[in-house]
N, C-alpha and C. Protein backbone atom coordinates (compact mmCIF):
# COMPACT_ATOMS: atom_id res chain seq x y z
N UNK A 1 0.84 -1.19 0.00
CA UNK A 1 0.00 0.00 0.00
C UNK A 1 0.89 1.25 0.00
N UNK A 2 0.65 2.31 -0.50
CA UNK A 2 1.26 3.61 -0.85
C UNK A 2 0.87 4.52 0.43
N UNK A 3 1.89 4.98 0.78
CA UNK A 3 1.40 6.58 1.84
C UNK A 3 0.30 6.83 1.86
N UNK A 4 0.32 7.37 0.63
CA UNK A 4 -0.99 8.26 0.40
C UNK A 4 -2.42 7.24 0.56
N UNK A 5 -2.46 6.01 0.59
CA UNK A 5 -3.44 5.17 0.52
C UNK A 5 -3.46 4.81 2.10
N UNK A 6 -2.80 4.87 2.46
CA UNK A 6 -2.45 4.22 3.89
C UNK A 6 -3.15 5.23 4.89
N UNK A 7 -2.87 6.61 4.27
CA UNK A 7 -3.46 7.53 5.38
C UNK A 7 -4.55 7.89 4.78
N UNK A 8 -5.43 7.70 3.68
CA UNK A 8 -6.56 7.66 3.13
C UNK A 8 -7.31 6.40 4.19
N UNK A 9 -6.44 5.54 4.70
CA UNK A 9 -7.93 4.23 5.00
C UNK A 9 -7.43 4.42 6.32
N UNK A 10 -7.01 5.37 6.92
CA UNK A 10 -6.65 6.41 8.37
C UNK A 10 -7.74 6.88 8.66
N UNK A 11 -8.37 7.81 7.37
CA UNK A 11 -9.27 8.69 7.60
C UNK A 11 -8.74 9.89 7.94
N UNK A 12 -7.37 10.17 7.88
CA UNK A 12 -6.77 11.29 7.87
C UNK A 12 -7.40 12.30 7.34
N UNK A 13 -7.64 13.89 8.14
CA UNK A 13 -8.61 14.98 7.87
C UNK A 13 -7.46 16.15 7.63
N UNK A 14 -6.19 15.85 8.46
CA UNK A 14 -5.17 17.00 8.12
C UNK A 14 -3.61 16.44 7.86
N UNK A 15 -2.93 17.29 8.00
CA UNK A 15 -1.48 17.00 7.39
C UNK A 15 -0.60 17.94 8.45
N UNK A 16 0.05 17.67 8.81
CA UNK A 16 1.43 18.59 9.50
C UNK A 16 2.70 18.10 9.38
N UNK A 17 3.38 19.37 8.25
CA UNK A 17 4.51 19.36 8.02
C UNK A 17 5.50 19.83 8.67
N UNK A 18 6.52 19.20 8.90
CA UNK A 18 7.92 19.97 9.62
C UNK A 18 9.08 19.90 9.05
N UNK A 19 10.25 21.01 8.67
CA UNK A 19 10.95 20.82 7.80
C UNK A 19 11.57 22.68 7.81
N UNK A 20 12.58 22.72 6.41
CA UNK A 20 13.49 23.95 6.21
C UNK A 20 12.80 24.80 4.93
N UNK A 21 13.23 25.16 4.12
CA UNK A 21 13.03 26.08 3.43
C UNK A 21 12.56 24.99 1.87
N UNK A 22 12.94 23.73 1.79
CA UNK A 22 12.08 23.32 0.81
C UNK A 22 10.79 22.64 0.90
N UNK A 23 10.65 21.94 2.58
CA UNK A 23 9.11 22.18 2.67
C UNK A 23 8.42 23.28 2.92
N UNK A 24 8.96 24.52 2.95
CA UNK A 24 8.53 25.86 2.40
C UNK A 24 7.97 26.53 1.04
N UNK A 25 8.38 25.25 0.48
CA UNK A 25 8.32 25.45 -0.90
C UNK A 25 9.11 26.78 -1.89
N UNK A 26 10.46 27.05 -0.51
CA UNK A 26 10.82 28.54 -1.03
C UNK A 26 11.76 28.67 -2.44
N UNK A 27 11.95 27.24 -3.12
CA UNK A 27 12.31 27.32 -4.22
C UNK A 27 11.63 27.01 -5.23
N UNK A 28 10.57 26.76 -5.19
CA UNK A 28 9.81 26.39 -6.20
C UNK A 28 9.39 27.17 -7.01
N UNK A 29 9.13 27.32 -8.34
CA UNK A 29 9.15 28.11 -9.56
C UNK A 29 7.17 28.77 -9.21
N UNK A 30 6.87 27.96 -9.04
CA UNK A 30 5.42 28.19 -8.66
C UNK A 30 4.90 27.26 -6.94
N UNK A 31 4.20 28.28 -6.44
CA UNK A 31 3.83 27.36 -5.10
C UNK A 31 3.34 26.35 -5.10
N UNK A 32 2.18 25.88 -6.14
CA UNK A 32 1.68 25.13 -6.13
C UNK A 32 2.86 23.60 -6.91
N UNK A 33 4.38 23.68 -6.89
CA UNK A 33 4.93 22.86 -7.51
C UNK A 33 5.85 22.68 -6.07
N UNK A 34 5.69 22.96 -5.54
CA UNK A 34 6.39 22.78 -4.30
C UNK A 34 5.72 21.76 -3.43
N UNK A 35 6.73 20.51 -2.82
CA UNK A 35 6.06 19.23 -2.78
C UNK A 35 5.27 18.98 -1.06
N UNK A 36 4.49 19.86 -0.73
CA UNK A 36 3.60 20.11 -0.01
C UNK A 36 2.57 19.70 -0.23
N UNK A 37 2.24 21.03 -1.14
CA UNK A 37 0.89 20.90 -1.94
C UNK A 37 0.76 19.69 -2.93
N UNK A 38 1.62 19.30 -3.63
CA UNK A 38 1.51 18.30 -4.57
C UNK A 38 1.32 16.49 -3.51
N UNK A 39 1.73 16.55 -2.56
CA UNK A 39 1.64 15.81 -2.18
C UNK A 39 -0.55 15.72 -1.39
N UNK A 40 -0.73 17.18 -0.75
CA UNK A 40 -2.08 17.04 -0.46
C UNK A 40 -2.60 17.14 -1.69
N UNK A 41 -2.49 17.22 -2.65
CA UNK A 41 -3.23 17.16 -3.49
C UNK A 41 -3.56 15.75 -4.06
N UNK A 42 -2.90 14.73 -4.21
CA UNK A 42 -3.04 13.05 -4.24
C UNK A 42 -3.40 12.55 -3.04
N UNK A 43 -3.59 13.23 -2.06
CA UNK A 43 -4.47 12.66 -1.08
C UNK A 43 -5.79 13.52 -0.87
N UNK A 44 -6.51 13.62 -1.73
CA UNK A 44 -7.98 14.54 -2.08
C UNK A 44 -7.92 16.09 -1.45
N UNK A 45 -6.61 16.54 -1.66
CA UNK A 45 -6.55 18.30 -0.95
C UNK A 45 -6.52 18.47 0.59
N UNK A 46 -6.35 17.16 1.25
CA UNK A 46 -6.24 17.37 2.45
C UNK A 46 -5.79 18.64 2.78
N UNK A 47 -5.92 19.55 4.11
CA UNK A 47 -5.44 20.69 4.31
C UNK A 47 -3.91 20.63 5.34
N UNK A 48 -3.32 21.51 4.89
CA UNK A 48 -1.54 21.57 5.58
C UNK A 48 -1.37 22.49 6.58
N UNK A 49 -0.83 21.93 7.63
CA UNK A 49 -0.08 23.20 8.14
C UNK A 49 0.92 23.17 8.30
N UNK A 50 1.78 23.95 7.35
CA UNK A 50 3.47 23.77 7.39
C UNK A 50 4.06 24.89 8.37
N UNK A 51 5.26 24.35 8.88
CA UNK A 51 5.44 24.51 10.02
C UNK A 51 7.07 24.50 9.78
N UNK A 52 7.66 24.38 8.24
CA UNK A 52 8.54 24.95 7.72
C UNK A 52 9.07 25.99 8.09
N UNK A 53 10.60 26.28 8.45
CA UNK A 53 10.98 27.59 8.50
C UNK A 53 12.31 27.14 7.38
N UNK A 54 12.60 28.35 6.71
CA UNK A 54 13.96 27.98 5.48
C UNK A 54 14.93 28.53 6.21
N UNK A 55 15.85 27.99 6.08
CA UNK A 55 17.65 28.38 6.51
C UNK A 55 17.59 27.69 8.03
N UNK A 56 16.52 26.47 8.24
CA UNK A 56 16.94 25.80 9.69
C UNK A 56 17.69 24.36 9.40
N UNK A 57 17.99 23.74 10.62
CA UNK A 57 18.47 22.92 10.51
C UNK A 57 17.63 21.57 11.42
N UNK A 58 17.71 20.49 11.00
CA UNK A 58 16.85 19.67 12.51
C UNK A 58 17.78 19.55 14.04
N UNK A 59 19.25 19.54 13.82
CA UNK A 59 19.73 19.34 14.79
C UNK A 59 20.03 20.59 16.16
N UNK A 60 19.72 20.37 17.50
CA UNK A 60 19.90 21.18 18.23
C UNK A 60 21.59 21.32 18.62
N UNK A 61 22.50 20.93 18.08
CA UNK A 61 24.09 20.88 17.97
C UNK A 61 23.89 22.86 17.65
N UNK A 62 25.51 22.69 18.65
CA UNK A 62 26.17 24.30 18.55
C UNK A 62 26.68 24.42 17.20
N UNK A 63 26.49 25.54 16.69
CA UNK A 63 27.29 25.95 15.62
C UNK A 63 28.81 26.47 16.07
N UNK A 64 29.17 27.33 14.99
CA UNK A 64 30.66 27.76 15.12
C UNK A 64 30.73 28.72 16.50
N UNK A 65 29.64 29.54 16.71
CA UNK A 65 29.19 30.63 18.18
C UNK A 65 29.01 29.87 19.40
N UNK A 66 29.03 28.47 19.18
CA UNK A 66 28.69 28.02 20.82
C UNK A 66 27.04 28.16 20.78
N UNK A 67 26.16 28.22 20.25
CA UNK A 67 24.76 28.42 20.02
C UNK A 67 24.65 27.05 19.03
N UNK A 68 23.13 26.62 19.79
CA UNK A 68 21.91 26.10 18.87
C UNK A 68 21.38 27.18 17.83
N UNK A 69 21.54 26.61 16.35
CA UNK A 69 21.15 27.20 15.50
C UNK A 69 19.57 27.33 15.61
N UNK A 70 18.72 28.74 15.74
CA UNK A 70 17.43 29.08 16.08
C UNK A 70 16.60 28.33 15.42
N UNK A 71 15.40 27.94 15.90
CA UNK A 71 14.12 27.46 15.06
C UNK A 71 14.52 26.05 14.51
N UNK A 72 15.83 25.52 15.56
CA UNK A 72 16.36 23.88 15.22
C UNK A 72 14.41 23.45 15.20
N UNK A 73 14.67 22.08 14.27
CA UNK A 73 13.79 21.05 14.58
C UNK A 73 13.33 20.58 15.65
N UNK A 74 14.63 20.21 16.36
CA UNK A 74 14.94 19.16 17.86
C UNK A 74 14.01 19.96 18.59
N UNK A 75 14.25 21.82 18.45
CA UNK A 75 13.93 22.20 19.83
C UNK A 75 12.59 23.27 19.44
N UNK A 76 11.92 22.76 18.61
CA UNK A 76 10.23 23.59 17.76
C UNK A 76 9.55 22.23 17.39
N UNK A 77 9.96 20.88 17.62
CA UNK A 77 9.06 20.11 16.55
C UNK A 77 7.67 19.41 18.00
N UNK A 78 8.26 19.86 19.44
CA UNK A 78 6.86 19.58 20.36
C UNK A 78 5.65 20.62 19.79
N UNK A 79 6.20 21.85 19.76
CA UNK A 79 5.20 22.75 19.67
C UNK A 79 4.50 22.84 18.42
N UNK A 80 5.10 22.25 17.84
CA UNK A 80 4.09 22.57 15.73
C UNK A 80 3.43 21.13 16.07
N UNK A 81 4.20 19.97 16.44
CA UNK A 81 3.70 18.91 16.14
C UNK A 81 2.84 18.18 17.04
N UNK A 82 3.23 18.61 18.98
CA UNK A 82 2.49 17.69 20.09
C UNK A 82 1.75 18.89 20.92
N UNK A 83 1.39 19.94 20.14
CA UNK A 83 0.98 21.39 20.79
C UNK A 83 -0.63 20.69 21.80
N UNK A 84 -1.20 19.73 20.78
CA UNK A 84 -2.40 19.27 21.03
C UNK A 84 -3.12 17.67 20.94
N UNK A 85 -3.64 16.99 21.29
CA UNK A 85 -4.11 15.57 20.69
C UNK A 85 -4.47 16.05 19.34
N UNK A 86 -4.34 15.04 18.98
CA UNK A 86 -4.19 14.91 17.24
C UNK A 86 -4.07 13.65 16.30
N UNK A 87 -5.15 13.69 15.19
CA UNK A 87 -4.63 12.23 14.36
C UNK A 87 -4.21 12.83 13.24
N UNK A 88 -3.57 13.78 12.81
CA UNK A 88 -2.94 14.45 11.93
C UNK A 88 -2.05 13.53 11.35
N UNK A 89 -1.74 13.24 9.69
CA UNK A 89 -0.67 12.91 9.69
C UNK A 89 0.40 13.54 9.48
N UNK A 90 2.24 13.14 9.57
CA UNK A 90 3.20 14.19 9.91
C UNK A 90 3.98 13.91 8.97
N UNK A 91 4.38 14.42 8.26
CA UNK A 91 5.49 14.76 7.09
C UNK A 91 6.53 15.76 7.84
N UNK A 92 7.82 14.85 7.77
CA UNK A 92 8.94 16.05 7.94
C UNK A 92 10.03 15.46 6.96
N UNK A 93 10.61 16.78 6.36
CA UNK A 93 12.26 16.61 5.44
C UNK A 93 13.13 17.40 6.32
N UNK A 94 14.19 16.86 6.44
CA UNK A 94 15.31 17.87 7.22
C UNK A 94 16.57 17.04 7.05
N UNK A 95 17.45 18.13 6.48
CA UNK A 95 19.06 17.14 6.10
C UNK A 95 19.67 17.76 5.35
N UNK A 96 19.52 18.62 4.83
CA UNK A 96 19.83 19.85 3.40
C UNK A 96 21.18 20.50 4.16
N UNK A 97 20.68 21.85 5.15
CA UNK A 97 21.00 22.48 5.88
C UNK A 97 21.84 22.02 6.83
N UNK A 98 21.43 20.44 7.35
CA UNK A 98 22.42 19.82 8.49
C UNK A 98 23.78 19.62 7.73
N UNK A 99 23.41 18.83 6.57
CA UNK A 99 24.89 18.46 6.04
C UNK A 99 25.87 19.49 5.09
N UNK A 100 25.39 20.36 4.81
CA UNK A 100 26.08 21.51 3.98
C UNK A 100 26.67 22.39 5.20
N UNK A 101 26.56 22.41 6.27
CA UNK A 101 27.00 23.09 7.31
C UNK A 101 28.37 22.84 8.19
N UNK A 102 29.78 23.76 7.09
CA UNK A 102 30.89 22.91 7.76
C UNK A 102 31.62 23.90 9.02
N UNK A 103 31.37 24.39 9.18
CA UNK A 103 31.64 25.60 10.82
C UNK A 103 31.62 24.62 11.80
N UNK A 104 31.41 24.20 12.15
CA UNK A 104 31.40 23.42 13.44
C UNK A 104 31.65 21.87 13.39
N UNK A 105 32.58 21.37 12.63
CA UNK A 105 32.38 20.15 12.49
C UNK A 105 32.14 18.77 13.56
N UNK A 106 32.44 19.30 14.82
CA UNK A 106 32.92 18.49 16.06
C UNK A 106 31.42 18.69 16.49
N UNK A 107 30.86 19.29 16.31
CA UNK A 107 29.02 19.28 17.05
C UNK A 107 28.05 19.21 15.74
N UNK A 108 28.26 20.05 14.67
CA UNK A 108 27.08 19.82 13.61
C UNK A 108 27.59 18.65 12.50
N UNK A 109 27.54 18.05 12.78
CA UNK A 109 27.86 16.16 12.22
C UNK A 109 26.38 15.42 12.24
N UNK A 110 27.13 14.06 11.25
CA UNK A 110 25.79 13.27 10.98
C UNK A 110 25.47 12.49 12.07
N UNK A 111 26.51 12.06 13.35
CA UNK A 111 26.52 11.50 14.22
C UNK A 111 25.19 12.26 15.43
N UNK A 112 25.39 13.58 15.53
CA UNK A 112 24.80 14.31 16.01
C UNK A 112 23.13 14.70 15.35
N UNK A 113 22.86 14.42 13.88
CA UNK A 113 22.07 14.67 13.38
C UNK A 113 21.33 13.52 13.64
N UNK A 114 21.58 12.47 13.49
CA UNK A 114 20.75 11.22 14.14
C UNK A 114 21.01 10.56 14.74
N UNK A 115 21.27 11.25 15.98
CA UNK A 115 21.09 11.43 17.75
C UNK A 115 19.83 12.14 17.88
N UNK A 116 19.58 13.51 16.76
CA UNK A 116 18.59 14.19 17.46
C UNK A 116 16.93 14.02 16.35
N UNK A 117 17.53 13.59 15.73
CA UNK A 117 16.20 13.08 14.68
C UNK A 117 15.99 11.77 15.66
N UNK A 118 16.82 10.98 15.78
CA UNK A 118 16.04 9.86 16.76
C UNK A 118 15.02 9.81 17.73
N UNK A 119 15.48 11.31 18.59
CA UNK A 119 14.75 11.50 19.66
C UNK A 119 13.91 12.10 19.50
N UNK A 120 13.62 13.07 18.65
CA UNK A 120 12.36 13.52 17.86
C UNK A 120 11.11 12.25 17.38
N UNK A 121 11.90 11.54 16.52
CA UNK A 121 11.22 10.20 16.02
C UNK A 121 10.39 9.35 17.15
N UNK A 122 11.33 8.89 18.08
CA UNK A 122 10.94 8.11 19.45
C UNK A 122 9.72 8.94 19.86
N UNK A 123 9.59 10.35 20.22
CA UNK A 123 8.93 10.99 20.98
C UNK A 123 7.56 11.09 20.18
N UNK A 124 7.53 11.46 18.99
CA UNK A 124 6.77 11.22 18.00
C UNK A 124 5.70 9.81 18.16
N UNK A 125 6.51 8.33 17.89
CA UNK A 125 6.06 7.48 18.13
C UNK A 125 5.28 7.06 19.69
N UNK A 126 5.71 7.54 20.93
CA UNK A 126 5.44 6.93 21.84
C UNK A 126 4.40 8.04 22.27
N UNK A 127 4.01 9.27 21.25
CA UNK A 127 2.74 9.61 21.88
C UNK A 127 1.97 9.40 20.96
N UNK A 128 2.24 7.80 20.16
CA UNK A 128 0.95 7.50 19.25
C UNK A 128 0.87 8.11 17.41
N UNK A 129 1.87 8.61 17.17
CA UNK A 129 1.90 9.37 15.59
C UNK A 129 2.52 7.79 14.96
N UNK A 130 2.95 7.02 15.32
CA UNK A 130 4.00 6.26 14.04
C UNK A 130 3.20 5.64 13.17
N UNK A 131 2.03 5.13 12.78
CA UNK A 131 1.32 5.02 11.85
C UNK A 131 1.20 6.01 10.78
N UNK A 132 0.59 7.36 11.19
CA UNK A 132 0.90 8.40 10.29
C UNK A 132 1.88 9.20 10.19
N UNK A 133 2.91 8.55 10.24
CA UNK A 133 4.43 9.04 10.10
C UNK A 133 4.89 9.26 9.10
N UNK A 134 5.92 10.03 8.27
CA UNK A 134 6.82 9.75 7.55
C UNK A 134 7.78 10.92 7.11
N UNK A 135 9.10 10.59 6.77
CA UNK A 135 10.26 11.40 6.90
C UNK A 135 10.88 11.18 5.64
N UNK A 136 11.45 12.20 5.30
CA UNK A 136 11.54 12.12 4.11
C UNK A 136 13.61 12.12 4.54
N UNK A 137 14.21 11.82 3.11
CA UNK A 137 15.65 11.54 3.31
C UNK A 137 16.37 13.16 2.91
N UNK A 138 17.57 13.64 3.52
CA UNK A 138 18.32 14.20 2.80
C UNK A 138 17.93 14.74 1.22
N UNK A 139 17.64 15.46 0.76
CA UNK A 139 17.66 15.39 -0.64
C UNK A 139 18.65 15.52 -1.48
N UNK A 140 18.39 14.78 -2.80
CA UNK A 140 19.89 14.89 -3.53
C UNK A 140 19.67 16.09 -4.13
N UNK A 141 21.18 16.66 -4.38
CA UNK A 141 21.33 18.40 -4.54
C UNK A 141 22.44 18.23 -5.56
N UNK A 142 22.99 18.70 -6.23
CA UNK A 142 24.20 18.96 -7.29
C UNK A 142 24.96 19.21 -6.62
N UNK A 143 26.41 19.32 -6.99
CA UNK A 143 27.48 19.36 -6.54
C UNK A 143 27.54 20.59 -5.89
N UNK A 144 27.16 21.60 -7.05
CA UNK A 144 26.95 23.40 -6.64
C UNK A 144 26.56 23.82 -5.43
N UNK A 145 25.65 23.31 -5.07
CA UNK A 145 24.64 23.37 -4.16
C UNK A 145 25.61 23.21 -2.68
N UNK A 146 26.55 22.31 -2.83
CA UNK A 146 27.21 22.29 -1.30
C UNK A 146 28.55 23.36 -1.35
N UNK A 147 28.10 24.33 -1.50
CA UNK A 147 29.32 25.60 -1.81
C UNK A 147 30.78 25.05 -1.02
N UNK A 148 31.56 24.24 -1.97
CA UNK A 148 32.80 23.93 -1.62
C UNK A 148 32.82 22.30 -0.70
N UNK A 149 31.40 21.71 -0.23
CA UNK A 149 31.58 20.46 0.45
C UNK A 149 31.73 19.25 -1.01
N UNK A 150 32.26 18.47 -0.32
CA UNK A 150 32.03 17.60 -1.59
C UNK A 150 31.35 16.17 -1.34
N UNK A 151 30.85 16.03 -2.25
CA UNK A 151 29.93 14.77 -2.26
C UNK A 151 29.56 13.87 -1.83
N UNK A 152 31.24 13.31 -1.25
CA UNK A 152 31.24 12.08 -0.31
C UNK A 152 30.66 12.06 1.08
N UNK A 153 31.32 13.92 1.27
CA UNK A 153 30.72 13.99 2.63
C UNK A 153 29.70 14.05 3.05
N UNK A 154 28.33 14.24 1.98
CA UNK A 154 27.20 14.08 2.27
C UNK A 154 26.52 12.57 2.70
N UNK A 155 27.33 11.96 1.67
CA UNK A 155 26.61 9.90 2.08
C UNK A 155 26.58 9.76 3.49
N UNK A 156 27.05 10.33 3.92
CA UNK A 156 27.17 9.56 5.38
C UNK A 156 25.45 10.30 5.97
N UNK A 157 25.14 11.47 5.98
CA UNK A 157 24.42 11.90 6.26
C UNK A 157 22.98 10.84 5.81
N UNK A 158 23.04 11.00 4.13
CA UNK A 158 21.92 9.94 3.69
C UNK A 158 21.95 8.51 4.36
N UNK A 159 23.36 7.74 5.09
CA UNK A 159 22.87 6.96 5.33
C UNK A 159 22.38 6.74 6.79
N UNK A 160 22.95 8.01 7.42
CA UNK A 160 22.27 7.99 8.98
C UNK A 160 20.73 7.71 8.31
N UNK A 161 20.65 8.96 7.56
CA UNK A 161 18.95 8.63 7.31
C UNK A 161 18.33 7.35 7.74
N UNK A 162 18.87 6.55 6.41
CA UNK A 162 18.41 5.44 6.26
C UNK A 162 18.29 4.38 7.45
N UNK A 163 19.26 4.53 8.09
CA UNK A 163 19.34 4.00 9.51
C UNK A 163 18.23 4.27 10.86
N UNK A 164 18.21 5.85 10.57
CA UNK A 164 17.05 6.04 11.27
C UNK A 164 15.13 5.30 10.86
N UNK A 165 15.36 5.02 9.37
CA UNK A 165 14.42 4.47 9.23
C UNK A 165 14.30 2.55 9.60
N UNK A 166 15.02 2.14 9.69
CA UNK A 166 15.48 1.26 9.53
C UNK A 166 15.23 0.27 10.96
N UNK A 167 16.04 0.65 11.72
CA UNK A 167 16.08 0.70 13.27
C UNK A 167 14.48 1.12 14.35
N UNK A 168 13.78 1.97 13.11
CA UNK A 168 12.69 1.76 14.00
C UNK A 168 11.15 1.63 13.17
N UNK A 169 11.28 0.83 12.21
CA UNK A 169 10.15 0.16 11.54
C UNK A 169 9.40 -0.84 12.81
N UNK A 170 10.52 -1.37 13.49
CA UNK A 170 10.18 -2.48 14.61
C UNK A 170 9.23 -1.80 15.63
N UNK A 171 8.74 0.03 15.85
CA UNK A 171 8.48 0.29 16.78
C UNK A 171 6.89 0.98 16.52
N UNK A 172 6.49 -0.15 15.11
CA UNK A 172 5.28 0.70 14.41
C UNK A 172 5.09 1.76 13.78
N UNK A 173 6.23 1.95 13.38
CA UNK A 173 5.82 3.56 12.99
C UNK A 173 6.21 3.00 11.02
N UNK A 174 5.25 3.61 10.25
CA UNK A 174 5.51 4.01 9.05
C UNK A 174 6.48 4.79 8.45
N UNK A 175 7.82 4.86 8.72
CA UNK A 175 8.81 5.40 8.59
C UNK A 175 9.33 5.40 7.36
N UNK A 176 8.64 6.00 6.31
CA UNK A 176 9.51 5.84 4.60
C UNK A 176 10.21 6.60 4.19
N UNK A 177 11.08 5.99 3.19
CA UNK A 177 11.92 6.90 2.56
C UNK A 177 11.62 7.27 2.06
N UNK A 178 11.67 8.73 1.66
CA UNK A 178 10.62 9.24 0.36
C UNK A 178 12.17 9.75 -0.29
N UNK A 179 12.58 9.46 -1.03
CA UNK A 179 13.63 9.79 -2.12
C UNK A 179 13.33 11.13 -2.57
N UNK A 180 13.92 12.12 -2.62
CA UNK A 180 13.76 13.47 -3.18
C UNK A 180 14.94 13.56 -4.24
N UNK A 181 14.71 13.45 -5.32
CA UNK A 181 15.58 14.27 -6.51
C UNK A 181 15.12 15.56 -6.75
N UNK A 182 13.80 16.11 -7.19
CA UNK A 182 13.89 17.06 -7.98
C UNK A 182 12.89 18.03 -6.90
N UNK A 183 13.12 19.28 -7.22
CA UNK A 183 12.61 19.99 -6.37
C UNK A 183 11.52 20.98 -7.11
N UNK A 184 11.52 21.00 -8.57
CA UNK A 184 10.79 21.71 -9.42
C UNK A 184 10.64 21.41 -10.08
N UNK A 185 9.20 21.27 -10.84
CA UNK A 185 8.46 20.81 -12.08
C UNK A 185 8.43 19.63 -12.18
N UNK A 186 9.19 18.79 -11.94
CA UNK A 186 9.33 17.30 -12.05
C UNK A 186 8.31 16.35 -11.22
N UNK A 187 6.81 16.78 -11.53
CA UNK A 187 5.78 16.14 -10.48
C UNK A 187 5.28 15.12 -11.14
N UNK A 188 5.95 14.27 -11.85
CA UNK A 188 5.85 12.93 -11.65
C UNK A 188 6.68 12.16 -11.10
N UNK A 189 7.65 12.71 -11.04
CA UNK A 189 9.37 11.90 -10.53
C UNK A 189 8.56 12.50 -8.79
N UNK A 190 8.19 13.10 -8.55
CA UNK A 190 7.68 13.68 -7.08
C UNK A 190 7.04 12.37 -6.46
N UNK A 191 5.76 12.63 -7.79
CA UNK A 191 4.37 11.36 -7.46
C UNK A 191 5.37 10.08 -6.66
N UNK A 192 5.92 9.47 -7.88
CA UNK A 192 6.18 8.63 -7.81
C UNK A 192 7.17 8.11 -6.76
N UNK A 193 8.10 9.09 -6.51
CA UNK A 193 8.92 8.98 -5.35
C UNK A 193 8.03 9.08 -3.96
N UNK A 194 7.00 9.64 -3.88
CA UNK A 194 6.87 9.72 -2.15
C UNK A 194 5.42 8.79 -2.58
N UNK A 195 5.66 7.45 -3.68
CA UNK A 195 4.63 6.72 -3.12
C UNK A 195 2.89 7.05 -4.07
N UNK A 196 2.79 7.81 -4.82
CA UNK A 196 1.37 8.65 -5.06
C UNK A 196 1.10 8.53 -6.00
N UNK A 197 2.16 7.29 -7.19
CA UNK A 197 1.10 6.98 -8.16
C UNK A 197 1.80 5.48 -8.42
């Protein structure tokens, strides 16, 4: 069964997203191509509340200042996501921002990034969301895109991902990979990646 079918025979009435500046949809050529909306839209227009901020990161790790980078995931995702009881389902992407970030290498690491996506995840699950769960991976980005990081150093990040999904399928929760390549216009490579056709 597909996501989108899964939280269709949920009875799912809403959606809450958590995430950086591309579940913001702040690159998208048009809003409505930004994979939010495209995604409620294969599940009959369900309604969103994104909860996106762009230029964050998920991890509560110090940057180069000795500071948690503001509006972390780790330390905003009770209040967007456990503010209230809820059968909402939860979409979050976060990994862009964590791994392009080389200032601090000894605290903003992948080691550290899923340390704190874990505990997000766990907390998530044990107040009842892991059915309508799902997290999306790192997205793949061009070389350009990591101003001066290079390539390799990102895998490690994608495969914490994967690990995080991996490690806790066992704990009920619907935990998929939703593969992100393209971030514009490409809404069938979208569909098809997070499951929706």
């Amino acid at each position: 069964m597909q996501f989108g079918d899964h939280l269709k025979s949920l009875g799912i009435s809403n959606i809450r997203m958590l995430g950086d500046s591309i579940t913001a949809g702040l690159k998208a050529s048009q809003p409505h191509l930004a994979w939010p909306p495209l995604f409620a839209a294969e599940v009959d227009g369900l309604p969103i509340q994104n909860h996106a901020v762009p230029g964050t990161v998920l991890q509560g790790s110090r940057l180069a200042d000795g500071k948690p980078r503001p509006d972390n995931g780790l330390g905003r995702f009770k209040r967007a996501l456990l503010n209230e009881p809820h059968r909402d389902a939860i979409l979050i992407l976060y990994g862009y921002n964590d791994a392009r970030y080389t200032a601090a290498p000894e605290t903003m690491n992948v080691r550290n990034f899923t340390r704190d996506y874990g505990r997000m995840l766990e907390r998530l699950i044990e107040a009842g969301h892991g059915e309508r769960l799902a997290i999306g991976s790192p997205p793949y980005i061009p070389d350009a895109g990591f101003f001066g990081r290079q390539r390799r150093l990102h895998r490690p990040d994608a495969n914490g991902f994967r690990r995080l999904c991996r490690d806790r399928r066992h704990a009920g929760a619907t935990l998929l990979t939703l593969l992100c390549t393209c971030l514009q216009e490409h809404e069938s490579s979208w569909r098809r990646r997070l499951g929706l056709s």
